[in-house]
C-alpha atoms as a PDB file:
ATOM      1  CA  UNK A   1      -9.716  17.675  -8.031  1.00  0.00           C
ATOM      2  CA  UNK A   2      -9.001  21.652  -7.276  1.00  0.00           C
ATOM      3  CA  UNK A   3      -6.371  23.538  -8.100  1.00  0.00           C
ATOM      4  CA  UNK A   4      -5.562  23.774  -4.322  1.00  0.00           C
ATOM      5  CA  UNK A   5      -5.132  19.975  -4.281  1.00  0.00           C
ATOM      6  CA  UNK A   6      -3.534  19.520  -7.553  1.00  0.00           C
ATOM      7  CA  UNK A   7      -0.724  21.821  -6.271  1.00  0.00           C
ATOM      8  CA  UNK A   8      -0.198  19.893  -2.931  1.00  0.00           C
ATOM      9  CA  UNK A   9      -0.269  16.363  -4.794  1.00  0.00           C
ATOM     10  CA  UNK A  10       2.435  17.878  -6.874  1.00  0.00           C
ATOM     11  CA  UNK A  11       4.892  19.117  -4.158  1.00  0.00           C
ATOM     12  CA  UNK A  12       4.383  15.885  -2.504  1.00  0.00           C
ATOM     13  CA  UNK A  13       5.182  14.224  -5.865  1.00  0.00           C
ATOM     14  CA  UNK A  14       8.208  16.037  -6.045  1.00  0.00           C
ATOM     15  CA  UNK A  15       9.813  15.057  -2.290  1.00  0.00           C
ATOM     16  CA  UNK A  16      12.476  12.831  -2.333  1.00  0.00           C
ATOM     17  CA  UNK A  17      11.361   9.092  -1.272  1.00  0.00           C
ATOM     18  CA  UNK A  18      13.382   5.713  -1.225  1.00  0.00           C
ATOM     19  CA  UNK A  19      12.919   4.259  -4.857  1.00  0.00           C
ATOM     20  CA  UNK A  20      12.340   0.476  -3.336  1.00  0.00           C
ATOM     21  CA  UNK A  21       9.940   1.196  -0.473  1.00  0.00           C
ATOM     22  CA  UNK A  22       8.120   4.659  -1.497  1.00  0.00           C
ATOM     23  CA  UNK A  23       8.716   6.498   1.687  1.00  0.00           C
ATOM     24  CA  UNK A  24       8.865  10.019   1.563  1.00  0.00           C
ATOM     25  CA  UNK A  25      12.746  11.186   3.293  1.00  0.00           C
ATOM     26  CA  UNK A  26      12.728  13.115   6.585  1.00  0.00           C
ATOM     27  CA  UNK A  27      15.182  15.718   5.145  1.00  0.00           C
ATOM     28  CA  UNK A  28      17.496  15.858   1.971  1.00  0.00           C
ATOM     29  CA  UNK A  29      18.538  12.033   0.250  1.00  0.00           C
ATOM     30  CA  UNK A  30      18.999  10.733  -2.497  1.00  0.00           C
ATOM     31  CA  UNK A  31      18.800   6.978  -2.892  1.00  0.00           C
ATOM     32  CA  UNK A  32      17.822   4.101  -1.092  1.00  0.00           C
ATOM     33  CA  UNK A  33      16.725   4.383   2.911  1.00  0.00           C
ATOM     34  CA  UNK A  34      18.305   3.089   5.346  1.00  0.00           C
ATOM     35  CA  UNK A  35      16.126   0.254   6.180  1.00  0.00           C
ATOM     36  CA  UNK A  36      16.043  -1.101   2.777  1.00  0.00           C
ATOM     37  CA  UNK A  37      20.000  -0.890   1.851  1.00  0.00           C
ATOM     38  CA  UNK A  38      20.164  -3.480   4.446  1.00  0.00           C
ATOM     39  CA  UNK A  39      17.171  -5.977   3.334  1.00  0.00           C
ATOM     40  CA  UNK A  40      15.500  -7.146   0.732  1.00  0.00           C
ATOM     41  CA  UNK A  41      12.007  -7.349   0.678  1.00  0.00           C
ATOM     42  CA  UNK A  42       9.778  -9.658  -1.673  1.00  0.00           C
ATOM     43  CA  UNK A  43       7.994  -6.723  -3.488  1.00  0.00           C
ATOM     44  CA  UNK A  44       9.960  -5.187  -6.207  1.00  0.00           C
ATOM     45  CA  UNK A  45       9.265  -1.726  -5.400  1.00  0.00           C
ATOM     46  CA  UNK A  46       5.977   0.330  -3.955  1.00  0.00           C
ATOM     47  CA  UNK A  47       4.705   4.064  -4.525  1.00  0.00           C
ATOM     48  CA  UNK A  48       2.726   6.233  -2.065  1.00  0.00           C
ATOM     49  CA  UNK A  49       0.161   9.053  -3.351  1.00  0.00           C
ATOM     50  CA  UNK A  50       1.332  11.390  -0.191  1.00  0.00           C
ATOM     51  CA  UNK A  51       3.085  11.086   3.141  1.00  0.00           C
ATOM     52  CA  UNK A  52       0.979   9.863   5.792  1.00  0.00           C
ATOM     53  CA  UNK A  53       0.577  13.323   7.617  1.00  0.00           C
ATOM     54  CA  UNK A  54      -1.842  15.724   7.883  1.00  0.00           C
ATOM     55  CA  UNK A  55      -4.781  16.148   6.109  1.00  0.00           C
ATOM     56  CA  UNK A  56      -4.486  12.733   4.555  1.00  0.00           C
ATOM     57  CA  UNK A  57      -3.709  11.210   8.172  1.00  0.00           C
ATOM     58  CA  UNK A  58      -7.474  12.551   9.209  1.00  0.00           C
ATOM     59  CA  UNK A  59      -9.172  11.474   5.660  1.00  0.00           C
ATOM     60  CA  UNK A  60      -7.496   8.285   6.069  1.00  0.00           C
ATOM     61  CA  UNK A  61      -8.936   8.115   9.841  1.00  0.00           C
ATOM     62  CA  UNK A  62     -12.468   9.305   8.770  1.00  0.00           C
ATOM     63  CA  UNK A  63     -12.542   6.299   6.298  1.00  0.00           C
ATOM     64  CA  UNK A  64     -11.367   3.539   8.010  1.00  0.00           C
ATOM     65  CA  UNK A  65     -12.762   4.379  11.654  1.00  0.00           C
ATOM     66  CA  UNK A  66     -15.857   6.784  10.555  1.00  0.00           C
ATOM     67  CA  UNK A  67     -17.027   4.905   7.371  1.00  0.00           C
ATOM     68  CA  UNK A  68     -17.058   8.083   5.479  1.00  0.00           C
ATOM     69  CA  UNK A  69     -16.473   6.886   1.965  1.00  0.00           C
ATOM     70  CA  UNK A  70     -17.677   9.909  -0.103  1.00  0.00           C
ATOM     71  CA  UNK A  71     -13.705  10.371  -0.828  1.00  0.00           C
ATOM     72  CA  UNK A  72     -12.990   7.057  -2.323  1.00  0.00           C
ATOM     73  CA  UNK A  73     -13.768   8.441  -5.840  1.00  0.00           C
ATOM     74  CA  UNK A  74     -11.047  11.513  -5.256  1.00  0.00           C
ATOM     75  CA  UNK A  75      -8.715   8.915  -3.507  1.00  0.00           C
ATOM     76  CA  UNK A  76      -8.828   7.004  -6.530  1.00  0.00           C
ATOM     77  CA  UNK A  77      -8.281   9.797  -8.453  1.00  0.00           C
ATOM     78  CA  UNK A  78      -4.748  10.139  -6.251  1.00  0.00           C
ATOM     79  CA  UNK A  79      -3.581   6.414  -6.780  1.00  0.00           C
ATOM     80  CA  UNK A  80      -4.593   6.765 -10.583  1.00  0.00           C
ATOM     81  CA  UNK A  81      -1.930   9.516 -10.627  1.00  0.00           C
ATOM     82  CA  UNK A  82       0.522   7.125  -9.407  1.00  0.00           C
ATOM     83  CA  UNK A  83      -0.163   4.165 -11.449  1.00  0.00           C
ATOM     84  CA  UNK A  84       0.407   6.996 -14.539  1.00  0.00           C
ATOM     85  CA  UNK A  85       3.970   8.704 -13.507  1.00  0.00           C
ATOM     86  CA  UNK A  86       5.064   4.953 -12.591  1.00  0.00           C
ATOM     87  CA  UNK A  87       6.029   2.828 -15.755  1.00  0.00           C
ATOM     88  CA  UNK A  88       6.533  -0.521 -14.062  1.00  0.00           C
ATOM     89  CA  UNK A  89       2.442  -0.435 -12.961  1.00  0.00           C
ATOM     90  CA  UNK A  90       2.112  -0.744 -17.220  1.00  0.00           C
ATOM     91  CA  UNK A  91       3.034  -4.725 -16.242  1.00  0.00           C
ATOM     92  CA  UNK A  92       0.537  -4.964 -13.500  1.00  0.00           C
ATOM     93  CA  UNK A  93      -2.567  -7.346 -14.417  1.00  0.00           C
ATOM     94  CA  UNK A  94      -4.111  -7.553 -11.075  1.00  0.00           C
ATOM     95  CA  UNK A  95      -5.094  -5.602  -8.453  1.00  0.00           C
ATOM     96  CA  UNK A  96      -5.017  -7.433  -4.984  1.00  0.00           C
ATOM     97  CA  UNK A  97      -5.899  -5.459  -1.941  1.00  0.00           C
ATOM     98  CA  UNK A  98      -4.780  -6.146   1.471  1.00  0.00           C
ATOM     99  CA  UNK A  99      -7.461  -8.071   3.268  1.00  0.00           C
ATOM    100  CA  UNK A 100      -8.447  -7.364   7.013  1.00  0.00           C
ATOM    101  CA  UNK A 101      -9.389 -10.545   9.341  1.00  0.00           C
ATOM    102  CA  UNK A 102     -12.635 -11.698   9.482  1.00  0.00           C
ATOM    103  CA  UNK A 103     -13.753 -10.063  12.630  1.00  0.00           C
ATOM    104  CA  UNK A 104     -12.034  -6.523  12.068  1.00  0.00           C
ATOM    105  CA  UNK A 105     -14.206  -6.785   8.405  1.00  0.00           C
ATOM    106  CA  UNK A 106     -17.063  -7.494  10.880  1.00  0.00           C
ATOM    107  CA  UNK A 107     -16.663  -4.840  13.353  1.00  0.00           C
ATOM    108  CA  UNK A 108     -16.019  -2.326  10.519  1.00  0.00           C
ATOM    109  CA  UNK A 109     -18.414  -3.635   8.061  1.00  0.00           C
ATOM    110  CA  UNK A 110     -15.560  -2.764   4.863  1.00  0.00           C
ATOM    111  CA  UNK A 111     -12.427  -3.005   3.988  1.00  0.00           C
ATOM    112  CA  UNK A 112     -11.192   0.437   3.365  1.00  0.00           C
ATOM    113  CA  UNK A 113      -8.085  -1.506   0.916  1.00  0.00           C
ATOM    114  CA  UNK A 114     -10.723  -3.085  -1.819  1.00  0.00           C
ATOM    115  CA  UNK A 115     -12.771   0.278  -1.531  1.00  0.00           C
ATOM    116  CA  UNK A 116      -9.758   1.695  -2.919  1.00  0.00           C
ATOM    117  CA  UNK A 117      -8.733  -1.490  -5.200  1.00  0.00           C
ATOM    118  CA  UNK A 118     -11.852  -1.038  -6.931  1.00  0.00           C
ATOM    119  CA  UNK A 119     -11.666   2.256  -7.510  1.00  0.00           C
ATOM    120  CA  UNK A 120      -8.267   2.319  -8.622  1.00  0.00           C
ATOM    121  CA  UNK A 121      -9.024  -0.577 -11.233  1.00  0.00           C
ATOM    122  CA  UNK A 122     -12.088   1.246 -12.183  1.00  0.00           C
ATOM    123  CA  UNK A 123      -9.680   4.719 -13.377  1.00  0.00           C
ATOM    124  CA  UNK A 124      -6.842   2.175 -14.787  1.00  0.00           C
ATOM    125  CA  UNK A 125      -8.784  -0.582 -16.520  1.00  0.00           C
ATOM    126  CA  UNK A 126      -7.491  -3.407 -14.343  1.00  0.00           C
ATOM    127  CA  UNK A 127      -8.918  -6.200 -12.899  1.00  0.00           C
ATOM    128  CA  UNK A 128      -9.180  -5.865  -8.635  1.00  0.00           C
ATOM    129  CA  UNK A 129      -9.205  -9.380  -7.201  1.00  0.00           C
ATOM    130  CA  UNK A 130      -9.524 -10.175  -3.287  1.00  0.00           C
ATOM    131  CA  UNK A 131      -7.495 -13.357  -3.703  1.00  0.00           C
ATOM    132  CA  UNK A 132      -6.093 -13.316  -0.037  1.00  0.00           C
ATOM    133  CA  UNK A 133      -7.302 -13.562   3.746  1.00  0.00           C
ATOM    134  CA  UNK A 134      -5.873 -13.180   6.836  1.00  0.00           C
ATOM    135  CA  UNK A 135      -6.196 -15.575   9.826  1.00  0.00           C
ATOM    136  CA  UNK A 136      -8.399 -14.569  12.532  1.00  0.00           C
ATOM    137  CA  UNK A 137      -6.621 -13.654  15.760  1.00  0.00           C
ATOM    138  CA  UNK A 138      -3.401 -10.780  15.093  1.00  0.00           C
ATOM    139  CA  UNK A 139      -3.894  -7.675  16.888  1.00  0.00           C
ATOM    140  CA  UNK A 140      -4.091  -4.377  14.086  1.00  0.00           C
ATOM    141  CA  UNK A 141      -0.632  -2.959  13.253  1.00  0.00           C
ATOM    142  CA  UNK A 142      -1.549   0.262  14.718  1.00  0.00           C
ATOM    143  CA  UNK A 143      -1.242  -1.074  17.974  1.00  0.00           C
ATOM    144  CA  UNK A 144       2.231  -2.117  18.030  1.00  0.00           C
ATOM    145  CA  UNK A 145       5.579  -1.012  18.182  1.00  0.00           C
ATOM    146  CA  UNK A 146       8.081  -1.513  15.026  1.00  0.00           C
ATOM    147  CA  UNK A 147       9.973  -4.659  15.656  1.00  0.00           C
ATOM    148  CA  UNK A 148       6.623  -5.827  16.786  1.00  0.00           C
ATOM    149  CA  UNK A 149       4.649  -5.392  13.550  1.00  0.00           C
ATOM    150  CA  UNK A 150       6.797  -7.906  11.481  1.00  0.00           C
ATOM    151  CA  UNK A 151       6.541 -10.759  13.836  1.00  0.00           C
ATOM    152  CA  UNK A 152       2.646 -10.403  14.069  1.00  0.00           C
ATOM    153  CA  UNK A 153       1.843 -10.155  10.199  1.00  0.00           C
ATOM    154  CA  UNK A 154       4.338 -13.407   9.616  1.00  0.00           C
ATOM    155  CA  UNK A 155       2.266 -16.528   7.971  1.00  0.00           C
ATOM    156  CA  UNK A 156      -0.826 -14.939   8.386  1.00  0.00           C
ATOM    157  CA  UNK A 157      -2.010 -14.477   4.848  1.00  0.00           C
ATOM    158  CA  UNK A 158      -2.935 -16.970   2.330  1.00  0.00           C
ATOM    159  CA  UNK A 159      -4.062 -16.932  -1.299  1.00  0.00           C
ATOM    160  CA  UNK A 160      -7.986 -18.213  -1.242  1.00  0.00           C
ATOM    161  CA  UNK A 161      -7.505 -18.445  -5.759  1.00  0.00           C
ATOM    162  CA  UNK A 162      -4.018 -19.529  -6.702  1.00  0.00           C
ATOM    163  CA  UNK A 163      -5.291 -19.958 -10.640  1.00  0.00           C
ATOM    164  CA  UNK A 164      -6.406 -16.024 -10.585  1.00  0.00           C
ATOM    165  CA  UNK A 165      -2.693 -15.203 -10.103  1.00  0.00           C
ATOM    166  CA  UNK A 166      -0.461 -17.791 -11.228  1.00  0.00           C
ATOM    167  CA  UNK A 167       1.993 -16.272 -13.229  1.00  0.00           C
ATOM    168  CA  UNK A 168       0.659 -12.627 -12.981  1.00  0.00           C
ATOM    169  CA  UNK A 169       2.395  -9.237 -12.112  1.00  0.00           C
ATOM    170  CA  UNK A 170       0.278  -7.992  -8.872  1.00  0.00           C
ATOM    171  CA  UNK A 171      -0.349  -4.824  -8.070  1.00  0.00           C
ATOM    172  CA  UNK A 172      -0.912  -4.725  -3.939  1.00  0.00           C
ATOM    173  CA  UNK A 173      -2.943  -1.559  -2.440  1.00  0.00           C
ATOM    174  CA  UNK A 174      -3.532  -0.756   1.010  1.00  0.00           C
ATOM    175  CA  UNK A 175      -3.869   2.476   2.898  1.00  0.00           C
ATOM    176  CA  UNK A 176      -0.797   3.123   4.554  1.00  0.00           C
ATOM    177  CA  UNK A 177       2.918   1.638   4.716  1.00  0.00           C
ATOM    178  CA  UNK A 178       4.755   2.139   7.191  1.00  0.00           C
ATOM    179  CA  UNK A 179       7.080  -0.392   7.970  1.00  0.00           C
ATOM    180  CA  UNK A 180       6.289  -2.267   5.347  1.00  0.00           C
ATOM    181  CA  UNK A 181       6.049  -5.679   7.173  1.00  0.00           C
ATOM    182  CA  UNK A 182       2.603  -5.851   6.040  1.00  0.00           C
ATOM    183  CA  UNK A 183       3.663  -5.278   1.989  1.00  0.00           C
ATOM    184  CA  UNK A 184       6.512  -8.134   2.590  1.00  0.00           C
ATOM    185  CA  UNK A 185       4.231 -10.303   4.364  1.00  0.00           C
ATOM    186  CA  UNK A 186       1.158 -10.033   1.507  1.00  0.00           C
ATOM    187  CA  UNK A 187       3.861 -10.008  -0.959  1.00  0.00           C
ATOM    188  CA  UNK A 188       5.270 -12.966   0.367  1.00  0.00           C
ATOM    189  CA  UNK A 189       1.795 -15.017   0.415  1.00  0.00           C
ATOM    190  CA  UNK A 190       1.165 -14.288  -2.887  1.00  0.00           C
ATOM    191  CA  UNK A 191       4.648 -15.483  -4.304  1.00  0.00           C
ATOM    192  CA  UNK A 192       4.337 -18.640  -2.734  1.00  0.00           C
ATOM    193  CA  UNK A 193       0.853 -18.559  -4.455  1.00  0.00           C
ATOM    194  CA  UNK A 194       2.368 -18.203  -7.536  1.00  0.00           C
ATOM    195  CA  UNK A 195       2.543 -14.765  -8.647  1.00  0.00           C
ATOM    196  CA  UNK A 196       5.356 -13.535 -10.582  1.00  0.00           C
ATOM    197  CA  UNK A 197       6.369 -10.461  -8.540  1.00  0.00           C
ATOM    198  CA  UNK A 198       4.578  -7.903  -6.769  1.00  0.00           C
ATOM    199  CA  UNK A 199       4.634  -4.156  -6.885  1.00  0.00           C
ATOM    200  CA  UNK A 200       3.034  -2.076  -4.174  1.00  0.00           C
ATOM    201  CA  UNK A 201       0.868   0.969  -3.981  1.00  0.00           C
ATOM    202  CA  UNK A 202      -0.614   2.702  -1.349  1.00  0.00           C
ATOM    203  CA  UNK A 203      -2.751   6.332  -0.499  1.00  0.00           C
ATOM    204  CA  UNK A 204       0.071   6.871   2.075  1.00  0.00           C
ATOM    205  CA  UNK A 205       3.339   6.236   3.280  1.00  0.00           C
ATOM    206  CA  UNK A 206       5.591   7.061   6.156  1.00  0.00           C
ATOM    207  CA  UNK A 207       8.642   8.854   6.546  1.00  0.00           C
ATOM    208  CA  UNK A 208      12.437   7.251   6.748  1.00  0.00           C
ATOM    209  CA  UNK A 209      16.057   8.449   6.937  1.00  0.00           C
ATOM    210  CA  UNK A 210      17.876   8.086   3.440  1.00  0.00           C
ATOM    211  CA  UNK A 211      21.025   5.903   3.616  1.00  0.00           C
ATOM    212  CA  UNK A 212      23.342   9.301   3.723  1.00  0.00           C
ATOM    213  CA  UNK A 213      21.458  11.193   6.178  1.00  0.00           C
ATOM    214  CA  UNK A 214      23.817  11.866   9.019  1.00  0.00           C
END
């Protein structure tokens, strides 16, 4: 990593974000967002790399929808970071990424989540496991408004290897939150499976209102 990006991870490390959710404050906050003082979710807490803005934005668009994977390597150099300022991720044992549905794998030919799994678990030592799927059918997240996006990732994943995580402390990684209705809806799946909680981390995050913003 340059010294140009080392200094731009660490004034994004240094914004203010919601300590439950990881996303980055529009504006001065301190504590919790708004959206998560009133709900709980089934993830104990999730970390972001940057905000979702930007340069990262277009990196994360030249992955996913150009298939240019030459960053993974430096992306996992980014989540690494996170997994070493962030205690808790010391009690993670697996790495689970979030799993696309069998056609968008198909269409795409990867899943841009395990690319980054792997090469997160690669830098930290722990295992990655693709233990989930997701049911054939819901439209991408991308497409749809907020109060749309929890309603159409409800039910539809399911753990495929319920002995790989029974009892275990999972890590989940995906590209982006934004919401966070697809975190809580994993998260959720893999509970039921039998995990023991779930953190989150992801390359990017959103931005949200703290709880005292007026």
């Amino acid at each position: 990593m340059c010294s140009r990006c080392r200094c731009f991870v660490a004034a994004a490390a240094a914004e203010p974000f919601c300590p439950i959710c990881g996303r980055f404050f529009r504006g001065p906050g301190t504590g919790v967002c708004r959206e998560c003082a009133s709900r709980e979710w089934p993830f104990v807490f999730c970390r972001a790399a940057l905000p979702y803005e930007g340069a990262l934005r277009k990196a994360v668009h030249r992955l996913k929808f150009g298939g240019r994977r030459a960053a993974v390597d430096y992306i996992g150099d980014l989540l690494a970071g996170v997994w070493e300022r962030e205690p808790q991720y010391r009690q993670g044992e697996i790495l689970v990424p979030v799993p696309l549905s069998p056609e968008r794998l198909g269409e795409r030919g990867f899943n841009q989540a395990a690319l980054l799994a792997a090469a997160l678990g690669e830098k930290c030592g722990v295992r990655y496991l693709p233990v989930l799927a997701k049911d054939a059918g819901a439209p991408p997240q991308a497409q749809l408004g907020r109060s749309a996006r929890h309603v159409n990732v409800t039910g539809v994943f399911s753990v495929v290897d319920r002995r790989a995580i029974s009892g275990k402390t999972v890590v989940v990684v995906d590209d982006v939150l934004t919401t966070g209705s697809t975190m809580a809806a994993v998260a959720s799946a893999l509970l039921e499976g039998g995990a023991r909680q779930v953190f989150g981390l992801v390359l990017g995050a959103g931005r949200t209102f703290p709880r005292n913003a007026r």
